[in-house]
C-alpha atoms as a PDB file:
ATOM      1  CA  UNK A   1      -6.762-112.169  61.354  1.00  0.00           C
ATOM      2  CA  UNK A   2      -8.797-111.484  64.940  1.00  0.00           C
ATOM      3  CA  UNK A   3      -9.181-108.184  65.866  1.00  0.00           C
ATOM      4  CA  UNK A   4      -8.905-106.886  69.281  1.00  0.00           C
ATOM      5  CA  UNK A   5     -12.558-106.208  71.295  1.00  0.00           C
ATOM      6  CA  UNK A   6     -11.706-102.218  70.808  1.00  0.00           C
ATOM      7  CA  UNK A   7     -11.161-103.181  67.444  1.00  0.00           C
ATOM      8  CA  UNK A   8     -14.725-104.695  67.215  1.00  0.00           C
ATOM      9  CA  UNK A   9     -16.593-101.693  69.234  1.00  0.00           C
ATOM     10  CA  UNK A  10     -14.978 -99.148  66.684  1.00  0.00           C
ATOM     11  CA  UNK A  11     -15.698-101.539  63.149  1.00  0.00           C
ATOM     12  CA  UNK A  12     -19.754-101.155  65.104  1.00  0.00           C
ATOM     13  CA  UNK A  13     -19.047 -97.504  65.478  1.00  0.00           C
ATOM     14  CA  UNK A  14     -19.763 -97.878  69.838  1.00  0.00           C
ATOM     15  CA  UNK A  15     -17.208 -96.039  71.713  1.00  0.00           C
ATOM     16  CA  UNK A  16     -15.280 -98.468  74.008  1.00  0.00           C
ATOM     17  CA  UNK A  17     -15.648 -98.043  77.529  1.00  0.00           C
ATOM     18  CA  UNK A  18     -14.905-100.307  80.415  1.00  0.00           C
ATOM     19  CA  UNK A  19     -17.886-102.092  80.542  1.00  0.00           C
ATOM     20  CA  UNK A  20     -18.489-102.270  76.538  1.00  0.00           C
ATOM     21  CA  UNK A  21     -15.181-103.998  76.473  1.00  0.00           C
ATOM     22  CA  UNK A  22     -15.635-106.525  79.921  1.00  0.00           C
ATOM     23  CA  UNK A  23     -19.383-107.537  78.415  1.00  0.00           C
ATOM     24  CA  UNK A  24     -18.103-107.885  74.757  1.00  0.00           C
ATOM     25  CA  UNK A  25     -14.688-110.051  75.852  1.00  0.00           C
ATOM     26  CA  UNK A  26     -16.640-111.762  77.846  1.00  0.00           C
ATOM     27  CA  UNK A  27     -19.095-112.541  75.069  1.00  0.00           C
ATOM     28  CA  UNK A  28     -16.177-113.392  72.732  1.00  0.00           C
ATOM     29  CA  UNK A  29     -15.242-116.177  75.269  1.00  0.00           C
ATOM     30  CA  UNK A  30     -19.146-118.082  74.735  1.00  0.00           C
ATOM     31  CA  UNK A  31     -19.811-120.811  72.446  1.00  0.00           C
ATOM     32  CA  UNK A  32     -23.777-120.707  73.722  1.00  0.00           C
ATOM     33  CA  UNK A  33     -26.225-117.497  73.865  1.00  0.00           C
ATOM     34  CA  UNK A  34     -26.109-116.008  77.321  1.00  0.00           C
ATOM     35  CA  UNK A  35     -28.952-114.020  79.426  1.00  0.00           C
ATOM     36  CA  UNK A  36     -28.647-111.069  81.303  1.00  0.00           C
ATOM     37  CA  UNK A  37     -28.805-112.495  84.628  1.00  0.00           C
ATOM     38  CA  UNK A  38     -25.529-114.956  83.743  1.00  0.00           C
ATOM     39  CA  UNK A  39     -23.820-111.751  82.307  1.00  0.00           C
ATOM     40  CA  UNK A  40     -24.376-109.973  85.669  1.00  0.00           C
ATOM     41  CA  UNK A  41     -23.131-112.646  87.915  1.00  0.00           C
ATOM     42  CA  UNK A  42     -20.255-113.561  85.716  1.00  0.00           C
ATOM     43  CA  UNK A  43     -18.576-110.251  85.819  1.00  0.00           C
ATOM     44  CA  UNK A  44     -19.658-108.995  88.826  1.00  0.00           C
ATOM     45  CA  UNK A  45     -19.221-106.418  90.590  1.00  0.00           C
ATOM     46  CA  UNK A  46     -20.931-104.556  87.859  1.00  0.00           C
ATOM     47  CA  UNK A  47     -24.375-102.639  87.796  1.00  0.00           C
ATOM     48  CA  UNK A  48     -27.252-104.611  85.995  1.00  0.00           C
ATOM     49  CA  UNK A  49     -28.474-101.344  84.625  1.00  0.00           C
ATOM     50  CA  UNK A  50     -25.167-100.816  82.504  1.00  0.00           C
ATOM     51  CA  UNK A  51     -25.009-104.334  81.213  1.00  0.00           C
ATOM     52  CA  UNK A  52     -28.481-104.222  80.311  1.00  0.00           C
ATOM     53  CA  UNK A  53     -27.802-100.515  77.994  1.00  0.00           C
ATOM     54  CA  UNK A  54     -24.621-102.102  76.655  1.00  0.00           C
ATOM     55  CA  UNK A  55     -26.676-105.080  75.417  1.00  0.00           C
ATOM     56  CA  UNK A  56     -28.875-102.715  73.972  1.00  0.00           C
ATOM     57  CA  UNK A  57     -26.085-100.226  72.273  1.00  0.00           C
ATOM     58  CA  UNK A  58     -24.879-103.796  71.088  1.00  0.00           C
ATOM     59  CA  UNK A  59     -28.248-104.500  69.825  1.00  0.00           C
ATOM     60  CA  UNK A  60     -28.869-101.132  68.286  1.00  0.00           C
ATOM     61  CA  UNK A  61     -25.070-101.567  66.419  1.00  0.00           C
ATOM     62  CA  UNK A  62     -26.071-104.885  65.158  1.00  0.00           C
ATOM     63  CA  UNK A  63     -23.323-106.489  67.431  1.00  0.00           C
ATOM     64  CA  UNK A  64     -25.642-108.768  69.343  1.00  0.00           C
ATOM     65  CA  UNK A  65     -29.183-110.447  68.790  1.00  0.00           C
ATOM     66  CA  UNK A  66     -31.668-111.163  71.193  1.00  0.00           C
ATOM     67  CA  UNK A  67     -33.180-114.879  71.035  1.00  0.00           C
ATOM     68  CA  UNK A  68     -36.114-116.131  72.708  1.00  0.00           C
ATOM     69  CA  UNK A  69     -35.796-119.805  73.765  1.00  0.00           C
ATOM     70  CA  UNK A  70     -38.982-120.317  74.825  1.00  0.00           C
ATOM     71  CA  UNK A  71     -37.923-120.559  78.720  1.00  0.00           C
ATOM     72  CA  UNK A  72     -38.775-116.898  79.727  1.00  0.00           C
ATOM     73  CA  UNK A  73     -35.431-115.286  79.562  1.00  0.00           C
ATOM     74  CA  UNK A  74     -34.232-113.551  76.261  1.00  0.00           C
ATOM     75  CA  UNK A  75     -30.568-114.692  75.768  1.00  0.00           C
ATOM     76  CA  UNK A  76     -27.773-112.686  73.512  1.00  0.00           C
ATOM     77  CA  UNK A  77     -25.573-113.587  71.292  1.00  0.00           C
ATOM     78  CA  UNK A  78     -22.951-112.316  69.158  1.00  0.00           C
ATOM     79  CA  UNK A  79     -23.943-111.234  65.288  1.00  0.00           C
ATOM     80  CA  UNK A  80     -22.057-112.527  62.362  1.00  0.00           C
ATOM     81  CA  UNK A  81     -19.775-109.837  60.152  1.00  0.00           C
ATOM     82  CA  UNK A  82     -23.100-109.363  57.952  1.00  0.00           C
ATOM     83  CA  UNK A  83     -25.298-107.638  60.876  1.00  0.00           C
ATOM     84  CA  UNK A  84     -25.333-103.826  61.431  1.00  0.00           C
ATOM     85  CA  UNK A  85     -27.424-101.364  62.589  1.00  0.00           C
ATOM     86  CA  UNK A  86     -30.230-101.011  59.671  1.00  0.00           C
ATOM     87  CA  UNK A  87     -30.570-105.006  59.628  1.00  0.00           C
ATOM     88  CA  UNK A  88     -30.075-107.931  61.710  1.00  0.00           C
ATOM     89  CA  UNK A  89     -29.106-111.117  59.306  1.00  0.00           C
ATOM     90  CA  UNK A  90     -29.345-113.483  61.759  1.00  0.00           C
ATOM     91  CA  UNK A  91     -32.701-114.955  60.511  1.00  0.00           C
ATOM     92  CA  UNK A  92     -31.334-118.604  61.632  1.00  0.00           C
ATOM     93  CA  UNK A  93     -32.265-121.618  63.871  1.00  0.00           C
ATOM     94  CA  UNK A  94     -31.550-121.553  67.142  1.00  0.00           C
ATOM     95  CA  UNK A  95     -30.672-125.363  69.471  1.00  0.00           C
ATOM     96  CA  UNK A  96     -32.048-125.084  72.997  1.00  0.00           C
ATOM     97  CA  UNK A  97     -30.869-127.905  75.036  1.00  0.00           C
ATOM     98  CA  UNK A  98     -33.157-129.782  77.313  1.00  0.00           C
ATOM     99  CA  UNK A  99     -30.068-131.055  79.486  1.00  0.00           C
ATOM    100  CA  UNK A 100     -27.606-127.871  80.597  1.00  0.00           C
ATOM    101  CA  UNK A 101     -30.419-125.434  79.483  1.00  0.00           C
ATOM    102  CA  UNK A 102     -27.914-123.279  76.961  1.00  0.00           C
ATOM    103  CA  UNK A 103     -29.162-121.964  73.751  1.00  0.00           C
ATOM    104  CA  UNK A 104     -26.391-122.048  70.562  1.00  0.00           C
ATOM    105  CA  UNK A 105     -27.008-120.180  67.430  1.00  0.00           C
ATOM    106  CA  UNK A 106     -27.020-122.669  64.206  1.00  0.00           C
ATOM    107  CA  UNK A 107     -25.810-119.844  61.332  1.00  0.00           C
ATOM    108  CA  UNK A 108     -25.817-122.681  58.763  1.00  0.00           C
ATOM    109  CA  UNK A 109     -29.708-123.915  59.591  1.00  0.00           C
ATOM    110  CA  UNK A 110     -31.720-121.367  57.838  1.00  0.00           C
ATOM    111  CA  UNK A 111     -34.951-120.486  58.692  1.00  0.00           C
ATOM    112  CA  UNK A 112     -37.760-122.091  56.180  1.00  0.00           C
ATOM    113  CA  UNK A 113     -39.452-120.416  53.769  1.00  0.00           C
ATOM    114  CA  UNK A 114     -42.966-119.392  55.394  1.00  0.00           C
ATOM    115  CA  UNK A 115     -45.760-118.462  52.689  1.00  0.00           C
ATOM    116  CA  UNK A 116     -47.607-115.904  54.278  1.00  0.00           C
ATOM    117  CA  UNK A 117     -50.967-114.570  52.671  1.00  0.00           C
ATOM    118  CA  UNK A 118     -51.346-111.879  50.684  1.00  0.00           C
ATOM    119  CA  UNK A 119     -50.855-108.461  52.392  1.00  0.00           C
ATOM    120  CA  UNK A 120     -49.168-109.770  55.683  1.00  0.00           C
ATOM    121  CA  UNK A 121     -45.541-108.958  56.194  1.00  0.00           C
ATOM    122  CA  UNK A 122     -43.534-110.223  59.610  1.00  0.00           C
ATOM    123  CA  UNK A 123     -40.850-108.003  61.210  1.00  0.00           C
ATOM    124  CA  UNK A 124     -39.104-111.209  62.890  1.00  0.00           C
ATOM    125  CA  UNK A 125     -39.092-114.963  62.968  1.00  0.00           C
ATOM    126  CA  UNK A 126     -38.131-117.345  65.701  1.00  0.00           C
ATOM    127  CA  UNK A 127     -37.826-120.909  65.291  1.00  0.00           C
ATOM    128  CA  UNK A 128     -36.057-123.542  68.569  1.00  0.00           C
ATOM    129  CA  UNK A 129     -34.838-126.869  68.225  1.00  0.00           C
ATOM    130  CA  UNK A 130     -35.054-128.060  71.001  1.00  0.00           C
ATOM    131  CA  UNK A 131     -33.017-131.599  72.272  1.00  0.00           C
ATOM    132  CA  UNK A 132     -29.542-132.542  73.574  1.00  0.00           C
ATOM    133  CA  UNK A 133     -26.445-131.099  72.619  1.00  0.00           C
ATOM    134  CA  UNK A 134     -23.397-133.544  72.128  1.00  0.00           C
ATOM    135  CA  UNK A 135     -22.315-133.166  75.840  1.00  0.00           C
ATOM    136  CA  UNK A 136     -26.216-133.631  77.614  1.00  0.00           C
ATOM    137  CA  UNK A 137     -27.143-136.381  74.846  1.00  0.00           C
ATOM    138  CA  UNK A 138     -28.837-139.771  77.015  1.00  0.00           C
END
């Protein structure tokens, strides 16, 4: 059963306000990771400065992660059920397409094992296909 967006803010313990709820029913609506910039212009009139602390409450709340595509601009995209605010699980591969430039989350590609040596640890770990989705494919 879906819940509602207000639904979703409370099960991440964020309060709903207007904005939480435009940003995260917008978000709802995306198959592909979006950046702050396309946020902003799709729901505009709205302040940059609010979308960009929502993000971050989202962030914080484990609602959304933050990818880096390798073009410059950190995208967002919705967590899975599993995230929260202790731990993102969304240690996963990530599809950049060369053709309409939109970044997709691939939950079932798993990052790879990386042996690391003794005494290092890593706090996060990126990894881009990059290629054609099914629509841009030559």
């Amino acid at each position: 059963m879906a819940i509602n967006t207000e639904q979703h803010l409370h099960h991440h313990h964020i309060k709903p306000t207007a904005m939480r709820l435009l940003v995260l029913n917008f978000l709802l609506k995306r198959k592909a990771a979006i950046s702050l910039n396309d946020i902003e212009k799709a729901i505009q009139p709205a302040d940059r400065i609010t979308i960009y602390r929502t993000l971050k409450t989202f962030e914080e709340k484990g609602l959304v992660h933050l990818i880096d595509d390798g073009t410059g601009t950190h995208k967002y995209a919705l967590c899975d059920d599993t995230c929260g605010p202790e731990e993102h699980n969304d240690l996963h591969v990530h599809f950049y397409c060369n053709g309409c430039h939109e970044t997709y989350c691939l939950p079932n590609s798993k990052l790879p094992q990386i042996d690391l040596p003794e005494g290092f640890g890593y706090s996060e770990m990126n990894l881009v296909v990059k290629g054609y989705c099914d629509k841009c494919k030559p």
